[in-house]
Structure formats: C-alpha cells, structure tokens
N, C-alpha and C. Protein backbone atom coordinates (compact mmCIF):
# COMPACT_ATOMS: atom_id res chain seq x y z
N UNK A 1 -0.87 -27.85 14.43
CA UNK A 1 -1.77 -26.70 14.33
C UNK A 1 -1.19 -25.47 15.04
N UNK A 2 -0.81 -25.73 16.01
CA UNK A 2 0.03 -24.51 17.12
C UNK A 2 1.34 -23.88 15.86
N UNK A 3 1.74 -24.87 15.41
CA UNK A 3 2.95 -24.23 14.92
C UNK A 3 2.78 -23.64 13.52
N UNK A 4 1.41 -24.14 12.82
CA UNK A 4 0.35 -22.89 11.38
C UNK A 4 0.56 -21.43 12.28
N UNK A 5 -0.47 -21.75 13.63
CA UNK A 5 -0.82 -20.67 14.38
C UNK A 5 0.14 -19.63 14.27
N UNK A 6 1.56 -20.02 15.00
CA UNK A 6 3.02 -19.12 15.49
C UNK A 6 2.96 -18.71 14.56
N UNK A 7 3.40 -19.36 13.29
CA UNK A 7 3.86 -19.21 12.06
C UNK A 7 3.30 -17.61 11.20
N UNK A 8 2.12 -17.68 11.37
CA UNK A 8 0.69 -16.60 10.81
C UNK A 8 1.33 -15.66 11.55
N UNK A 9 1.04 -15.54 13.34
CA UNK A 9 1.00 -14.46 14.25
C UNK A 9 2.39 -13.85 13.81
N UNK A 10 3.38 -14.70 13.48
CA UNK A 10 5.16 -14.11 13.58
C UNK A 10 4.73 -13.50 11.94
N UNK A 11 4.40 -13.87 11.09
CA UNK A 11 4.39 -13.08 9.58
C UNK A 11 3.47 -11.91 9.95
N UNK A 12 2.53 -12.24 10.64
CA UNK A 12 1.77 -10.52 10.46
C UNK A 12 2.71 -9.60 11.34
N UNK A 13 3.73 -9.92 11.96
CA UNK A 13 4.19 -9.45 13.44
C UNK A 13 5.24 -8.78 12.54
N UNK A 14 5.91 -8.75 11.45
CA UNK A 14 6.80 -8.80 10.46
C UNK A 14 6.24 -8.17 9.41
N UNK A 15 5.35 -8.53 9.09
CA UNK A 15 4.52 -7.95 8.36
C UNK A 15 4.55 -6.53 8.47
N UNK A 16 3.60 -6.30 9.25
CA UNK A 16 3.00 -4.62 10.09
C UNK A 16 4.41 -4.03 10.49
N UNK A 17 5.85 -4.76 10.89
CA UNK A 17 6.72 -4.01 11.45
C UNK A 17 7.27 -3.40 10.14
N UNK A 18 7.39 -4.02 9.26
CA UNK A 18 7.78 -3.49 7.85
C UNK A 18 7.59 -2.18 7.51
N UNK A 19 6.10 -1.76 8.15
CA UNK A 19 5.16 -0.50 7.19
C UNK A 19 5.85 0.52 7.81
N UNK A 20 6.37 0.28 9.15
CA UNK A 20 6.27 1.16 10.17
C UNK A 20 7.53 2.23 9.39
N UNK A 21 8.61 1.49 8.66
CA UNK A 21 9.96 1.64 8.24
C UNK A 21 9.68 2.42 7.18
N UNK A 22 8.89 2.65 6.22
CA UNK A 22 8.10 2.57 4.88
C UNK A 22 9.11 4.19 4.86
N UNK A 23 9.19 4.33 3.93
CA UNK A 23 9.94 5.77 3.80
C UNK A 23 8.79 6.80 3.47
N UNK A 24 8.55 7.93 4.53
CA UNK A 24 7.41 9.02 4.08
C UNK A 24 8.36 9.90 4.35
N UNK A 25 7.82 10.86 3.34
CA UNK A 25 8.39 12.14 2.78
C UNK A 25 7.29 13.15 3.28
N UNK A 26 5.99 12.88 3.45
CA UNK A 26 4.61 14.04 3.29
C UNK A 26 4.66 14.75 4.57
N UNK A 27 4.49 16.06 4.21
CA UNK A 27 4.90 17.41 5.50
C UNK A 27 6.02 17.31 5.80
N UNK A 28 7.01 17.07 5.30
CA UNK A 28 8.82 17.40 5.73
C UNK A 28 9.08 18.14 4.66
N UNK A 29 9.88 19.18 5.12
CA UNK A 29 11.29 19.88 4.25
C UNK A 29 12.37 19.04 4.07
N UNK A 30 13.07 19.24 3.51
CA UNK A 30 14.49 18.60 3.21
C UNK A 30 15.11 19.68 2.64
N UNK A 31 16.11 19.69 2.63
CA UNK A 31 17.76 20.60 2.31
C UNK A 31 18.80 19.64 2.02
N UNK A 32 19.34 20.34 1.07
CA UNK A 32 20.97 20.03 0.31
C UNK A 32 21.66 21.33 0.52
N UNK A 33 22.75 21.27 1.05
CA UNK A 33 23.55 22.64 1.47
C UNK A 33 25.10 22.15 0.61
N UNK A 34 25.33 23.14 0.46
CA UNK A 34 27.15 22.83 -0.56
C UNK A 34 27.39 24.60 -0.37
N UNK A 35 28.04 25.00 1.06
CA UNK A 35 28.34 26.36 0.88
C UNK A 35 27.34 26.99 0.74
N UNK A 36 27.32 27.93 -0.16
CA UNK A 36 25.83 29.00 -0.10
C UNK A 36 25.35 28.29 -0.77
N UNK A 37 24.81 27.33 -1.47
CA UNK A 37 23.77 26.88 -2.45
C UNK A 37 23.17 26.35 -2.00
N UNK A 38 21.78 26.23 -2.14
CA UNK A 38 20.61 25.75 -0.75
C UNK A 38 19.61 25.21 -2.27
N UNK A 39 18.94 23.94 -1.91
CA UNK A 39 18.16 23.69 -2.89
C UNK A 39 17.14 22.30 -1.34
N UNK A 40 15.62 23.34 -1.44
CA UNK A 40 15.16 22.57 -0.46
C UNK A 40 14.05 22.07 -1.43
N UNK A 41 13.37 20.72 -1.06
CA UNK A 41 12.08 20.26 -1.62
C UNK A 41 11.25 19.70 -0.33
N UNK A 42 10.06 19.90 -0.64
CA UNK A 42 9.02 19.70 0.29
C UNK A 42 7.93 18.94 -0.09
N UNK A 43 7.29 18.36 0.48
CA UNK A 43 6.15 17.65 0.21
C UNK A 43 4.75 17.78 0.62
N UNK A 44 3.99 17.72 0.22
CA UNK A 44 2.47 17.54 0.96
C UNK A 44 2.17 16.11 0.11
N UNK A 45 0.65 16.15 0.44
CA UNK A 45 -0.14 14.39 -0.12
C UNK A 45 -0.25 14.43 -1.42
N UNK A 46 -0.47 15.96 -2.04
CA UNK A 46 -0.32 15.85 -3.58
C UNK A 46 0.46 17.02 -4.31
N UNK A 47 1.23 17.57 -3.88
CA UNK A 47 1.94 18.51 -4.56
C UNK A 47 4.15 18.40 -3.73
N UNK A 48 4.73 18.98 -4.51
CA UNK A 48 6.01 18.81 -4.38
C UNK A 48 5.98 20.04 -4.39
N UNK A 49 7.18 21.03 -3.47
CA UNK A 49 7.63 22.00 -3.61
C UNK A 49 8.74 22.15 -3.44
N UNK A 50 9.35 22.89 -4.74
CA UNK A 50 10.91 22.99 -5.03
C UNK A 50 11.51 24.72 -4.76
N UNK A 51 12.18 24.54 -4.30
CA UNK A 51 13.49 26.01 -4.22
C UNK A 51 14.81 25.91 -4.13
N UNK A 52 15.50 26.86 -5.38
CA UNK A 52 17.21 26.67 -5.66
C UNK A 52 17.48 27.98 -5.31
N UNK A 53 18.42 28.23 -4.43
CA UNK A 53 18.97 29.17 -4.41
C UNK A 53 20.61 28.80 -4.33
N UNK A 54 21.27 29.47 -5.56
CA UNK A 54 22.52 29.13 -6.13
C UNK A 54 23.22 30.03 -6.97
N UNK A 55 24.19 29.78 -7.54
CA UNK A 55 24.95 30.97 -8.44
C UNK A 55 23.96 30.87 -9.32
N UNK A 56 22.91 30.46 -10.07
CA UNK A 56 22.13 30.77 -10.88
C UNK A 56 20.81 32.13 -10.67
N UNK A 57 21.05 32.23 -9.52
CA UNK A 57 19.66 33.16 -8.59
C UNK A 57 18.71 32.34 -7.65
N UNK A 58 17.79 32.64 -7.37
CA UNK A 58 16.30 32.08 -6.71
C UNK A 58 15.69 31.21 -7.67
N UNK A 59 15.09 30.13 -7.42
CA UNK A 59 14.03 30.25 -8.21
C UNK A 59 13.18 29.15 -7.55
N UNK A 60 12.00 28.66 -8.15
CA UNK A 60 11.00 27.72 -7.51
C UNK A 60 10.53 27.23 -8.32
N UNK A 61 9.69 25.92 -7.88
CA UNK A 61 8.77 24.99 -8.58
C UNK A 61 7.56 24.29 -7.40
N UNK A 62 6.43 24.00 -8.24
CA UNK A 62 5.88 23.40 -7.51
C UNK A 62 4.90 23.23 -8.20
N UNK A 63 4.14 21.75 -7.94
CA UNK A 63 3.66 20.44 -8.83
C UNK A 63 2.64 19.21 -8.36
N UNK A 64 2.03 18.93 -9.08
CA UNK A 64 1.95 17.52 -8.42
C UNK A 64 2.81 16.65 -8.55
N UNK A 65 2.84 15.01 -7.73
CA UNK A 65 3.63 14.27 -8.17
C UNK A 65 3.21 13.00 -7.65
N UNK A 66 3.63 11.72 -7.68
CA UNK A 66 3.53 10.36 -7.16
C UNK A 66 4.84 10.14 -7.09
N UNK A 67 4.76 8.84 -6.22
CA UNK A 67 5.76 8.54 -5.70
C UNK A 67 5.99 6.62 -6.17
N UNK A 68 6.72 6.50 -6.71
CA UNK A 68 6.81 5.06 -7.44
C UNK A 68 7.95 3.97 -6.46
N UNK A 69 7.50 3.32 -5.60
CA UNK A 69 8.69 2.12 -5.52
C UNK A 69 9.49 1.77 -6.17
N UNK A 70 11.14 1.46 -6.05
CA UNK A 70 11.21 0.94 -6.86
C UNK A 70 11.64 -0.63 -6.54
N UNK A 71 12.25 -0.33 -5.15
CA UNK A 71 12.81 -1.49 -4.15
C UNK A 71 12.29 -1.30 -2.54
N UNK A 72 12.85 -1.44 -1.53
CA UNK A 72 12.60 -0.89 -0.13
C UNK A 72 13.31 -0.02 -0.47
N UNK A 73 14.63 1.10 -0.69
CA UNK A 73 15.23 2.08 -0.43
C UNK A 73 15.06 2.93 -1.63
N UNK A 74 14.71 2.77 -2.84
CA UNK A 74 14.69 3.23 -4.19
C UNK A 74 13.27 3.89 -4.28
N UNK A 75 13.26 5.09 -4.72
CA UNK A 75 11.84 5.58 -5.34
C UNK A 75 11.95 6.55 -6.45
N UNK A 76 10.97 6.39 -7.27
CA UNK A 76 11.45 7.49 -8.69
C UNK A 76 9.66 8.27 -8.30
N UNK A 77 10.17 9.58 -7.65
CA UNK A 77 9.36 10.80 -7.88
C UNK A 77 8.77 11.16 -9.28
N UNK A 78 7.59 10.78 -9.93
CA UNK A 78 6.94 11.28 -10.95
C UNK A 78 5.89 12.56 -10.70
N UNK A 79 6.37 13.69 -11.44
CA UNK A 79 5.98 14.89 -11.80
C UNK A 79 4.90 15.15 -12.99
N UNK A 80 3.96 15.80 -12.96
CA UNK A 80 3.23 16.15 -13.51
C UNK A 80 3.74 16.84 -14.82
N UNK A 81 4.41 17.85 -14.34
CA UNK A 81 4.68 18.54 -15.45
C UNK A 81 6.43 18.61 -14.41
N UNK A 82 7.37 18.72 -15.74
CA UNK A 82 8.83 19.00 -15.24
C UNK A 82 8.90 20.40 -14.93
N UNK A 83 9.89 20.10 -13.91
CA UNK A 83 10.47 21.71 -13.63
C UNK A 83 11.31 22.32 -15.33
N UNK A 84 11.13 23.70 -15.43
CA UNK A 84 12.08 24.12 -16.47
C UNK A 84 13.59 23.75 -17.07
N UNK A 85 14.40 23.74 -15.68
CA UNK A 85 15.74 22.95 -15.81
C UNK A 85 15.80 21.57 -15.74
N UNK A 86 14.98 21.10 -15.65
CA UNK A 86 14.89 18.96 -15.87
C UNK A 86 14.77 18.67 -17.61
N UNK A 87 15.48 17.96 -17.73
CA UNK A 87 15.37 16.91 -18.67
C UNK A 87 14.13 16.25 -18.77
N UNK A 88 13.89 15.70 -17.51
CA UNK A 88 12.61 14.90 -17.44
C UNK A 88 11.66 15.15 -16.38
N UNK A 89 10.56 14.33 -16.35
CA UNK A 89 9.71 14.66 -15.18
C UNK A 89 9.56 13.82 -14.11
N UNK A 90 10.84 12.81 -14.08
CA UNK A 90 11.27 11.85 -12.81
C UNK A 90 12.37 12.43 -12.07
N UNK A 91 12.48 12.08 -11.01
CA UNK A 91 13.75 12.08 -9.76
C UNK A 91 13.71 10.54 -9.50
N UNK A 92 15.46 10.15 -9.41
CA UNK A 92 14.88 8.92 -8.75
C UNK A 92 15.54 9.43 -7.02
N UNK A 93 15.03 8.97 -6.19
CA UNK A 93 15.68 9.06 -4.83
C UNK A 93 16.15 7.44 -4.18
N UNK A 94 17.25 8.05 -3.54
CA UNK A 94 17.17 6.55 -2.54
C UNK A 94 17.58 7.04 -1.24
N UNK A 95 16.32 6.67 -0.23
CA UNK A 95 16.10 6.86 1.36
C UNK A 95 17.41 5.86 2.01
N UNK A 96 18.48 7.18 2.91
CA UNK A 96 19.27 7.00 3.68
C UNK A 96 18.65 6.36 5.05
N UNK A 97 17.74 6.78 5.64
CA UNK A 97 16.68 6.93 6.93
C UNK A 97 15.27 7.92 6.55
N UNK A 98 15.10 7.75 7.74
CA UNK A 98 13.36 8.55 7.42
C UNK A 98 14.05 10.35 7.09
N UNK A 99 15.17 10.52 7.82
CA UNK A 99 15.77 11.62 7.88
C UNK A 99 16.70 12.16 6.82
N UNK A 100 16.94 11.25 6.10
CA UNK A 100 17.76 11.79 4.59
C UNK A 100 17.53 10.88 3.35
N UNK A 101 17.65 11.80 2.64
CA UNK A 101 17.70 10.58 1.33
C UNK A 101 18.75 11.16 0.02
N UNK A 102 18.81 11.04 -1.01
CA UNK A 102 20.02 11.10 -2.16
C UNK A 102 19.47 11.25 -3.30
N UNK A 103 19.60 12.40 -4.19
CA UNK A 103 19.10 11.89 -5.65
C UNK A 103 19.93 10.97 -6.35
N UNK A 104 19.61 9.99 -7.09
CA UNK A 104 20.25 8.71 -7.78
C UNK A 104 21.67 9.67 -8.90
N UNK A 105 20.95 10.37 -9.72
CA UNK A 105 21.68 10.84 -10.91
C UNK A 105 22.82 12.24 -10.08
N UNK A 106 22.14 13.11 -9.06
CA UNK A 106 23.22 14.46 -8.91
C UNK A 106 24.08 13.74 -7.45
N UNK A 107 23.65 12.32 -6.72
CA UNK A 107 24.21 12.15 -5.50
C UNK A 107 23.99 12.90 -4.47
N UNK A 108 23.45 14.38 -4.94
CA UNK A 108 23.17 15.26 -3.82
C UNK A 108 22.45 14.98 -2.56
N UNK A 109 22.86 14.83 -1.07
CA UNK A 109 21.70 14.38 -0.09
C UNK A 109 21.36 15.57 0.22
N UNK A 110 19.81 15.42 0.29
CA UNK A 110 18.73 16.19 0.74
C UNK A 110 18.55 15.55 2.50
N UNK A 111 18.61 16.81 3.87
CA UNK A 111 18.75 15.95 5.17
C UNK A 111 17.12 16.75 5.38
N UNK A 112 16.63 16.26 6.24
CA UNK A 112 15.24 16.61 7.14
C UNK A 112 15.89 17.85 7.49
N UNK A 113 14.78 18.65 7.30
CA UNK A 113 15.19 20.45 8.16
C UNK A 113 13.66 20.64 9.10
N UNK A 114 13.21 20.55 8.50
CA UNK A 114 11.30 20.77 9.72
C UNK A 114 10.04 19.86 8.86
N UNK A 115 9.21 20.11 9.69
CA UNK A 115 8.07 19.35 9.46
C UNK A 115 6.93 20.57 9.13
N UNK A 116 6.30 20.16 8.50
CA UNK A 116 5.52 21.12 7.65
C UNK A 116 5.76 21.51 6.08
N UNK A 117 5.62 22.25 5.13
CA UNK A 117 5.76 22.43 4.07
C UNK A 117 6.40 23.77 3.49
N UNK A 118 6.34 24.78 4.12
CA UNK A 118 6.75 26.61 4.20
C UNK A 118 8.37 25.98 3.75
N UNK A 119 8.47 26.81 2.90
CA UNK A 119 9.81 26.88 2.44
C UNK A 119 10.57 27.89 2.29
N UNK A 120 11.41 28.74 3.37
CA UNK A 120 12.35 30.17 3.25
C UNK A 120 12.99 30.06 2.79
C-alpha cells in the first residue's frame, strides 16, 4: 500500500513539474534581428501582434489566434485570418526555452525582448 501511495505522490510530483516548463508566449515580445531587418511578434490571451521592418518597408499585422500542440517543443500558431504576405494562416514554431523559439519553415529565431505587448 505505501508503495501505490509513493508511486501517486511521485506522478503528481512530475506531473505539476511538467506544467511549470509548458512553453507561454502571452505578454512577451519577441524579435528576429538579421542586420537592419527587425520582424517582432507579440502576444496577448487572444490576439497576435506582428511588425516587419525590412527592405520591403514597415508594415504590421494583428489577429486573433490559438495556439495548437504539437509535441512538448512543437506548436503550430493558428490565425484567424492570414497576414497579407502568408501563404497560410499557420506558423509552426518550435520553443528553444521560455526565452526563444524558431519558425519551423523560415528557421528564423525570434529571442524574448520585454514583457508586455507595445511593439516599437
């Protein structure tokens, strides 16, 4: 019976430590820098906010979106409506740390820049 007991206490103990790891994105900026080309995305609980600034000019987006598992490190960002220059209305990402992550298809890493959502 003692060793059901351990058994339970060590899985929830494992359990709960799991969540702690969970990759959140909500109220962080992120940045991709390559020289002057700056392309930051931001998050809140229900909207995404996008800005490119690049040899193309300025420009912005911003959306709702969900966020889909796909593994522990894998997630495909679903968009409401696509940005103008997308193909589609997914991103897939895969979380480096709580502090960076990668788009799957451009490789580009996006690193943590602040907390909050304001995007300069």
């Amino acid at each position: 019976m003692k060793k059901i007991f351990l058994s339970i206490i060590l899985f929830v103990i494992m359990a709960s430590g799991c969540n702690d790891k969970r990759f959140n994105v909500i109220d962080k900026v992120f940045v991709y820098k390559n020289g002057s080309e700056k392309q930051y995305v931001a998050f809140d609980d229900k909207k995404i906010y996008m800005k490119w600034d690049d040899t193309l000019g300025i420009d912005a987006f911003s959306g709702e979106y969900s966020i889909k598992p796909v593994n522990d490190s894998t997630f495909t960002v679903v968009l409401k409506d696509k940005p103008k220059y997308w193909e589609k209305n997914t991103w897939d990402i895969v979380s480096v740390s709580q502090e960076e992550f990668y788009s799957v298809d451009s490789k580009k890493h996006y690193k943590f820049l602040k907390a909050g959502i304001e995007l300069k």
